[in-house]
Protein backbone atom coordinates (compact mmCIF):
# COMPACT_ATOMS: atom_id res chain seq x y z
CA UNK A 1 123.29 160.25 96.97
CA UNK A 2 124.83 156.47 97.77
CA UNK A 3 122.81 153.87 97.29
CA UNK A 4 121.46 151.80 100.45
CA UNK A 5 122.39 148.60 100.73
CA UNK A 6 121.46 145.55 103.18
CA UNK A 7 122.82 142.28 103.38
CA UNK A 8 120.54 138.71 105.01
CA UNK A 9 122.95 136.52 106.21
CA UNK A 10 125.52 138.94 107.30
CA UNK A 11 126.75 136.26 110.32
CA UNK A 12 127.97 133.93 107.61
CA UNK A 13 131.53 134.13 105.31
CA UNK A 14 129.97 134.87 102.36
CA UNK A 15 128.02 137.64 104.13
CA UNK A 16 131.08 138.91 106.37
CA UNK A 17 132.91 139.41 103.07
CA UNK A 18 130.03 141.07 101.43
CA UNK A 19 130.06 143.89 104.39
CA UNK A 20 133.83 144.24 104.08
CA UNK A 21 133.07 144.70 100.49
CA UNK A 22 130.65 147.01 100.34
CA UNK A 23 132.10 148.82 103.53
CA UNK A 24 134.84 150.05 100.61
CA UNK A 25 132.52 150.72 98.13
CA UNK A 26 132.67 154.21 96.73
CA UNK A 27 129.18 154.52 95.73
CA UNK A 28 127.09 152.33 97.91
CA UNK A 29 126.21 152.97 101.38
CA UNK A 30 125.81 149.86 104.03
CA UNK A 31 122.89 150.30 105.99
CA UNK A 32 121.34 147.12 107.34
CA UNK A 33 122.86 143.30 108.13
CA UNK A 34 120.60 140.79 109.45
CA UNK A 35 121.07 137.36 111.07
CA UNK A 36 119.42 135.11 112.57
CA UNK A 37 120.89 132.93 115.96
CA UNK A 38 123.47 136.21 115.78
CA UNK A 39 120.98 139.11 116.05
CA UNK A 40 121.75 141.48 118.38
CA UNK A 41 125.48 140.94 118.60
CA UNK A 42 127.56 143.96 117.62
CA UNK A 43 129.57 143.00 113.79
CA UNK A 44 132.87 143.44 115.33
CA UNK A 45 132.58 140.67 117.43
CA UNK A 46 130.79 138.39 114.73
CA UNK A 47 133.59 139.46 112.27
CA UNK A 48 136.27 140.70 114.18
CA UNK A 49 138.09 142.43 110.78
CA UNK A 50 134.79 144.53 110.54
CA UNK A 51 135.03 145.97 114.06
CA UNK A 52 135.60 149.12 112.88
CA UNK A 53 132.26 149.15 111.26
CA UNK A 54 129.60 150.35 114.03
CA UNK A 55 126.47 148.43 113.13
CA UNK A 56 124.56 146.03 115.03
CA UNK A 57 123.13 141.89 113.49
CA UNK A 58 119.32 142.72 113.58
CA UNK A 59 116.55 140.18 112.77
CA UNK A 60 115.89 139.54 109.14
CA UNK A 61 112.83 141.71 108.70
CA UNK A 62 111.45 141.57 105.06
CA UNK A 63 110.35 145.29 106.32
CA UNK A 64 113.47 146.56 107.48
CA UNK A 65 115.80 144.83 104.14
CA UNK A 66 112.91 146.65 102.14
CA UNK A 67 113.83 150.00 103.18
CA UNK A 68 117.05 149.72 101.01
CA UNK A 69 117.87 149.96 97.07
CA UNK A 70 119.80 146.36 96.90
CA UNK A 71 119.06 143.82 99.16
CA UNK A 72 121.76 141.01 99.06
CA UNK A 73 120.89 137.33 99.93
CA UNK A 74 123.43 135.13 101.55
CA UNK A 75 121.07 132.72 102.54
CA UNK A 76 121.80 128.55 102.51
CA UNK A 77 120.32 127.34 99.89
CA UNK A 78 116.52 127.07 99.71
CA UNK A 79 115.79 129.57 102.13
CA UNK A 80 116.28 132.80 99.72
CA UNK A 81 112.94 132.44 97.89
CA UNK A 82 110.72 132.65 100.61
CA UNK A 83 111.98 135.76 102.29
CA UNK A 84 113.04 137.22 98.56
CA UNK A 85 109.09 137.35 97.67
CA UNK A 86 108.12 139.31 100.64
CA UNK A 87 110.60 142.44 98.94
CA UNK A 88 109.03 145.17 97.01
CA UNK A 89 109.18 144.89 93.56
CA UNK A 90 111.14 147.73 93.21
CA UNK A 91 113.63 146.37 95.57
CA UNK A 92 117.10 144.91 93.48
CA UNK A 93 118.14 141.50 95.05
CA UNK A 94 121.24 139.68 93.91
CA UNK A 95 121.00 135.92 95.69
CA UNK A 96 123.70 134.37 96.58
CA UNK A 97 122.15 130.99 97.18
CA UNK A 98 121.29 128.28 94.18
CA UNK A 99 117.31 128.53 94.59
CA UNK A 100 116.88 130.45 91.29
CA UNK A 101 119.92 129.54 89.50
CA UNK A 102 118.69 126.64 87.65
CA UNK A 103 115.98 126.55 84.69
CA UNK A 104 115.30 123.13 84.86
CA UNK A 105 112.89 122.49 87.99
CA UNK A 106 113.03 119.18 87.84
CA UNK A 107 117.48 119.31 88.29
CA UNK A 108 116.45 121.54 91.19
CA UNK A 109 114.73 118.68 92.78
CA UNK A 110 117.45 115.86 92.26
CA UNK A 111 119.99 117.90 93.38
CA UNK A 112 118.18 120.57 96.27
CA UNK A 113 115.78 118.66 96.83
CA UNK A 114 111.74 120.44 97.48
CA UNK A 115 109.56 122.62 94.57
CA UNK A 116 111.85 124.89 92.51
CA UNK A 117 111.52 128.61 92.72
CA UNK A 118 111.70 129.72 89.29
CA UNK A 119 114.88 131.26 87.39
CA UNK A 120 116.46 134.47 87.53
CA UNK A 121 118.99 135.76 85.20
CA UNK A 122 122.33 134.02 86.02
CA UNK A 123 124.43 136.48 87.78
CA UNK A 124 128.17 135.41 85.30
CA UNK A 125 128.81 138.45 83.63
CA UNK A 126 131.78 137.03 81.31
CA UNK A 127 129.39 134.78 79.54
CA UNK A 128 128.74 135.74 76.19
CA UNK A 129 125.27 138.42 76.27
CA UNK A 130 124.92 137.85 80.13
CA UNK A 131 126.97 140.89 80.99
CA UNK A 132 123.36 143.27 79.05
CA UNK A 133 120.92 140.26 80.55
CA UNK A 134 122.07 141.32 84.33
CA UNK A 135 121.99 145.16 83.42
CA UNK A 136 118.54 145.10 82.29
CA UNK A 137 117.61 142.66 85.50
CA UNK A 138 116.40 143.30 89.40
CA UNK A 139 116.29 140.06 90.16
CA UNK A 140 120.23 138.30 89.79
CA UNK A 141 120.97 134.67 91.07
CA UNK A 142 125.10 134.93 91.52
CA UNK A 143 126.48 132.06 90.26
CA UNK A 144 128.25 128.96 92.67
CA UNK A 145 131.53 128.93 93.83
CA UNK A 146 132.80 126.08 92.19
CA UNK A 147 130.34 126.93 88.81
CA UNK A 148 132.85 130.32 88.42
CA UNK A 149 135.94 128.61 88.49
CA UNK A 150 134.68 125.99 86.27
CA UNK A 151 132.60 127.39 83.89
CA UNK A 152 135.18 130.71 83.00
CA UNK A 153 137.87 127.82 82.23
CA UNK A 154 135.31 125.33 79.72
CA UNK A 155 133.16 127.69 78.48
CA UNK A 156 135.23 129.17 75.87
CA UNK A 157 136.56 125.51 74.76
CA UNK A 158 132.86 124.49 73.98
CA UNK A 159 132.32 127.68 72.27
CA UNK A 160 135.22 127.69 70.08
CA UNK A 161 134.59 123.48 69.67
CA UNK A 162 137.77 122.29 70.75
CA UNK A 163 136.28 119.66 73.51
CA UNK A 164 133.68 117.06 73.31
CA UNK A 165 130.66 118.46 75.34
CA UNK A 166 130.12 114.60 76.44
CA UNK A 167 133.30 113.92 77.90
CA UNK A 168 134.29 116.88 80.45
CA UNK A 169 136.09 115.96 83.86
CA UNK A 170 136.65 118.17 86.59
CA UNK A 171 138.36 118.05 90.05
CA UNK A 172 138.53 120.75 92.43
CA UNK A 173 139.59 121.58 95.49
CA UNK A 174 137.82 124.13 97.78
CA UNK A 175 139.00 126.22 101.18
CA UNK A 176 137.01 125.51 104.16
CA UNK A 177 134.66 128.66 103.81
CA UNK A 178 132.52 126.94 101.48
CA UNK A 179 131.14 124.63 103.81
CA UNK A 180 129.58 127.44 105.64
CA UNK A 181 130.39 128.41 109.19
CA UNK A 182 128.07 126.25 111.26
CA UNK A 183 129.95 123.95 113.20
CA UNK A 184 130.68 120.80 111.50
CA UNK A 185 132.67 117.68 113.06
CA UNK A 186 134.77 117.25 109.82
CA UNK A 187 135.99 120.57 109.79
CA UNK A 188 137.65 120.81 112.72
CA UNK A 189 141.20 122.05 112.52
CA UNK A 190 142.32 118.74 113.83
CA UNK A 191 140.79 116.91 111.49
CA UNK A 192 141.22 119.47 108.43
CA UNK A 193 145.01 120.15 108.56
CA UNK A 194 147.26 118.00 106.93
CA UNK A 195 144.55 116.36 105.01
CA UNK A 196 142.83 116.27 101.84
CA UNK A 197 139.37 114.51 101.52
CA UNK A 198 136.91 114.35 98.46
CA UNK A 199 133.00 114.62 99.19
CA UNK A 200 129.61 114.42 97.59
CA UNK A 201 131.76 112.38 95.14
CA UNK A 202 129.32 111.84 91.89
CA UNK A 203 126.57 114.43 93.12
CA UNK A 204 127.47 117.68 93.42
CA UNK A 205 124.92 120.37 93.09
CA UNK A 206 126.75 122.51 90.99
CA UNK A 207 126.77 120.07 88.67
CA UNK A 208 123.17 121.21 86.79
CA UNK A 209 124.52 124.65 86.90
CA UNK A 210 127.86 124.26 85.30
CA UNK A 211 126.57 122.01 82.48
CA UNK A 212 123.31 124.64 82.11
CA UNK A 213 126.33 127.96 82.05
CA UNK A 214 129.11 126.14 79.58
CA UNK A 215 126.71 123.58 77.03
CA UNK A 216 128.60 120.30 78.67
CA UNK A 217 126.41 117.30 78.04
CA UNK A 218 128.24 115.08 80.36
CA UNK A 219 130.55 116.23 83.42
CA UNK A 220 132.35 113.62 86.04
CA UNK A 221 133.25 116.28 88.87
CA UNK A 222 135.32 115.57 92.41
CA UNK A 223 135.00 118.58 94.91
CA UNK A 224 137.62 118.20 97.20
CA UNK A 225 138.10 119.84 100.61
CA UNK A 226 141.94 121.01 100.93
CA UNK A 227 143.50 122.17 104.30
CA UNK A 228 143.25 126.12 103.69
CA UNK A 229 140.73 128.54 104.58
CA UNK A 230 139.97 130.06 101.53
CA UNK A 231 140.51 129.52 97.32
CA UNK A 232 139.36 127.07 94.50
CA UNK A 233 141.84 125.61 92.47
CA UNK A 234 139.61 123.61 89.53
CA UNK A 235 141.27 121.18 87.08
CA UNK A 236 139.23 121.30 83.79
CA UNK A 237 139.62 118.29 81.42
CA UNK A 238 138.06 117.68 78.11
CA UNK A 239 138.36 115.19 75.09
CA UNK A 240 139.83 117.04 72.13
CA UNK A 241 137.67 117.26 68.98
CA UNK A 242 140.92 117.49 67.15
CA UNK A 243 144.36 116.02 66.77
CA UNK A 244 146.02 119.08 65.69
CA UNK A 245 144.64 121.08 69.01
CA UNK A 246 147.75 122.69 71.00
CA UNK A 247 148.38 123.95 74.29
CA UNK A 248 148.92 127.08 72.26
CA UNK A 249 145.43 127.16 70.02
CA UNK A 250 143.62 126.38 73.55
CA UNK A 251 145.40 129.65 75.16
CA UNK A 252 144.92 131.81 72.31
CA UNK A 253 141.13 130.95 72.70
CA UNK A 254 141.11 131.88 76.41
CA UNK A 255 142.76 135.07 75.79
CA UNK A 256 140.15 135.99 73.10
CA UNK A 257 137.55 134.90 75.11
CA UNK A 258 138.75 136.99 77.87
CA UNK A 259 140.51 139.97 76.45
CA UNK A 260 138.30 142.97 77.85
CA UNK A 261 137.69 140.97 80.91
CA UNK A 262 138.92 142.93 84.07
CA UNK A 263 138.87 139.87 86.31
CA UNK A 264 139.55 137.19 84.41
CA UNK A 265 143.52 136.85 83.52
CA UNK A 266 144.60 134.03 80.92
CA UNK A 267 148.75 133.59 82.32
CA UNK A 268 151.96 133.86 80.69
CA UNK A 269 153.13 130.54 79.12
CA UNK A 270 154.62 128.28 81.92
CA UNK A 271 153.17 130.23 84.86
CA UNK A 272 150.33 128.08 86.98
CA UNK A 273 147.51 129.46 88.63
CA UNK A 274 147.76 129.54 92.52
CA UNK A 275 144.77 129.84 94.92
CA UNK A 276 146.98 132.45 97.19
CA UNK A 277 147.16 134.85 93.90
CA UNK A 278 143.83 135.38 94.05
CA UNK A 279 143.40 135.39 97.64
CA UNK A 280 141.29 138.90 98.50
CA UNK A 281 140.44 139.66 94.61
CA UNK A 282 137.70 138.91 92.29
CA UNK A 283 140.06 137.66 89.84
CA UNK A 284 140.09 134.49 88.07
CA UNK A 285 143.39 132.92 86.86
CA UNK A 286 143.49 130.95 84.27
CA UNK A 287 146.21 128.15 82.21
CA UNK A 288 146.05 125.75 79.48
CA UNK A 289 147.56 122.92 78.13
CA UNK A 290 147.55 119.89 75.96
CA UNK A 291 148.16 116.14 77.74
CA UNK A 292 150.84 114.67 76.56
CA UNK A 293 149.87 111.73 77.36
CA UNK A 294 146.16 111.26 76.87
CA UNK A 295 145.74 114.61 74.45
CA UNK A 296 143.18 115.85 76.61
CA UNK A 297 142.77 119.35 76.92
CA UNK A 298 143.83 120.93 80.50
CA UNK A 299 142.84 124.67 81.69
CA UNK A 300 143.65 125.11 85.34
CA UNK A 301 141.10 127.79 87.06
CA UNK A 302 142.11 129.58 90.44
CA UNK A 303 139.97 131.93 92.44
CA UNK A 304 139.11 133.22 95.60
CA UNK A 305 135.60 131.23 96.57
CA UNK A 306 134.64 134.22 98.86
CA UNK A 307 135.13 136.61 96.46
CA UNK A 308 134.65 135.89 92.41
CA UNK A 309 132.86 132.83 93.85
CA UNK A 310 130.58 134.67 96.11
CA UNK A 311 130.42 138.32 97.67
CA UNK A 312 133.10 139.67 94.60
CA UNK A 313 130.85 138.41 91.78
CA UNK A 314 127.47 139.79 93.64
CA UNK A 315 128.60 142.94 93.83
CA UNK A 316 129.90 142.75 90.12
CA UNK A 317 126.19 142.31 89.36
CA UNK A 318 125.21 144.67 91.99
CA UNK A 319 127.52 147.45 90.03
CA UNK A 320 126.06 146.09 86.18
CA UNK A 321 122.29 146.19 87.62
CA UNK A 322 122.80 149.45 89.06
CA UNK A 323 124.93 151.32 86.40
CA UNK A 324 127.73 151.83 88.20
CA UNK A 325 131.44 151.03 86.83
CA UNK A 326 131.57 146.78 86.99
CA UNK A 327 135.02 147.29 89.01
CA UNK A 328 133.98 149.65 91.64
CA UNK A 329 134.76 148.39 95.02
CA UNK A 330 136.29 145.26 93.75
CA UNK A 331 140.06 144.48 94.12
CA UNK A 332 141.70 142.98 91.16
CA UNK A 333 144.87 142.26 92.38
CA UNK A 334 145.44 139.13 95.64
CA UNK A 335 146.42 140.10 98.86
CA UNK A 336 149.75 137.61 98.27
């Protein structure tokens, strides 16, 4: 018997590429998708690449979401927890949002804002032990967009001791999905195309996370906003704790780090990651190399933030919590 699945927030991009998602999933059956100014309105004409998919936007009904098996939320952040403790117990929920990704309440505040909602187990399966921790859980937060692309590129380098924890800088540019799809000035085409533009320069709120998932101590990071619809490209720098630290020694620990990894692909010398390459897939791709310059240590990180950033990675958990193979459903390759 599949497994019934429902999906809050089903109106938004993370949500519409949940449904498509799951739609393909060989062992979990789609049964509810709620919204809220959208309720009512056939999918198809919400997410017109889902038209074939004959289900109706209904109301997000605590009731109705806790009729299903796994309940995803796709929720804007601080808006999961209420409607998340209203769900039976027995109920699996992966959250998509940030309200229980953080451990430290009092981050929560200074970067959310309001009372923290306590901590679930952090939904990154390549971290080392998380992979059991989300097997054994019902209750998953799934990590932040720009928290995967970082965090899979400086974990293994803090790990292994080849950075300075206290000197990590990151800048990273983002598609347009992961400002959400309300309408927003700024995001017009008109004013999107042709442009690049950083924002919430020195207070981004995947800041807490990223530093909480990789052991940095210190991290300068510039989100910027690039003129395409979807993909994260991140730039990972860090202060070597050696001289004698190559390009080389800093791939060979990726490619340890990641060698059983289905989504996560360390590249062939001289090949750079590209946001298109990942475009559709869970995938992460990942480079490395050693500033001439400066002798900082460089990893490049692409990924798709709709997918390994968002619905790809929920459902990874969704397939770990619920014993299914991690891959099912999941595309590994882009859509390039």
């Amino acid at each position: 018997m599949s497994i019934k699945a429902a999906v809050a927030g089903a109106s938004g991009y993370a949500g519409g590429e949940l449904l498509r998602l799951l739609a393909g999933h060989p062992d979990i059956d789609l049964v509810t998708a709620t919204a809220h100014s959208q309720a009512g309105q056939p999918l198809g004409r919400v997410h017109p690449q889902l038209a074939a998919l004959d289900l109706t936007l209904t109301e997000t009904d605590p009731a109705t979401l806790g009729s299903a098996d796994l309940v995803f939320l796709a929720l804007p952040h601080g808006e999961s927890a209420a409607l998340a403790a209203q769900l039976p117990a027995g109920v699996k929920i992966v959250d998509l949002g940030a309200d229980h990704r953080l451990i430290d309440g009092a981050q929560w505040t200074k970067y959310y804002g309001g009372e923290h909602a306590g901590t679930w187990t952090y939904g990154l399966p390549e971290l080392p032990g998380q992979r059991l921790q989300i097997a054994d859980s019902d209750r998953v937060a799934a990590t932040g967009c720009y928290a995967v692309a970082t965090t899979l590129a400086l974990a293994p380098l803090i790990a292994a001791d080849l950075i300075e924890p206290a000197d990590v800088v990151v800048v990273a540019a983002s598609g347009t999905t992961g400002a959400g799809k309300a309408p927003k000035p700024h995001l017009l085409g008109s004013e999107v195309m042709s442009d690049l533009s950083p924002y919430k320069v020195g207070a981004h709120q995947h800041v807490p996370e990223i530093k909480q998932a990789t052991g940095a101590r210190s991290l300068s990071f510039t989100p910027v906003l690039a003129p395409m619809p979807r993909g994260i490209l991140a730039t990972v720098t860090g202060r070597p704790t050696s001289c004698d630290i190559t390009g080389a020694v800093v791939r060979e620990v990726l490619a340890d780090a990641y060698a059983n990894e289905p989504f996560v692909h360390v590249l062939a010398d001289g090949q750079q990651p590209h946001t298109s390459a990942t475009l559709g897939s869970n995938s992460c791709h990942l480079q490395a190399a050693v500033d001439l310059d400066s002798g900082r240590v460089i990893v490049v990180s692409a990924i798709d933030n709709l997918g390994k950033g968002a619905a790809g990675q929920a459902v990874q958990c969704a397939n770990l919590m619920l014993g299914l193979a991690e891959t099912a459903g999941l595309p590994i390759y882009g859509t390039r």
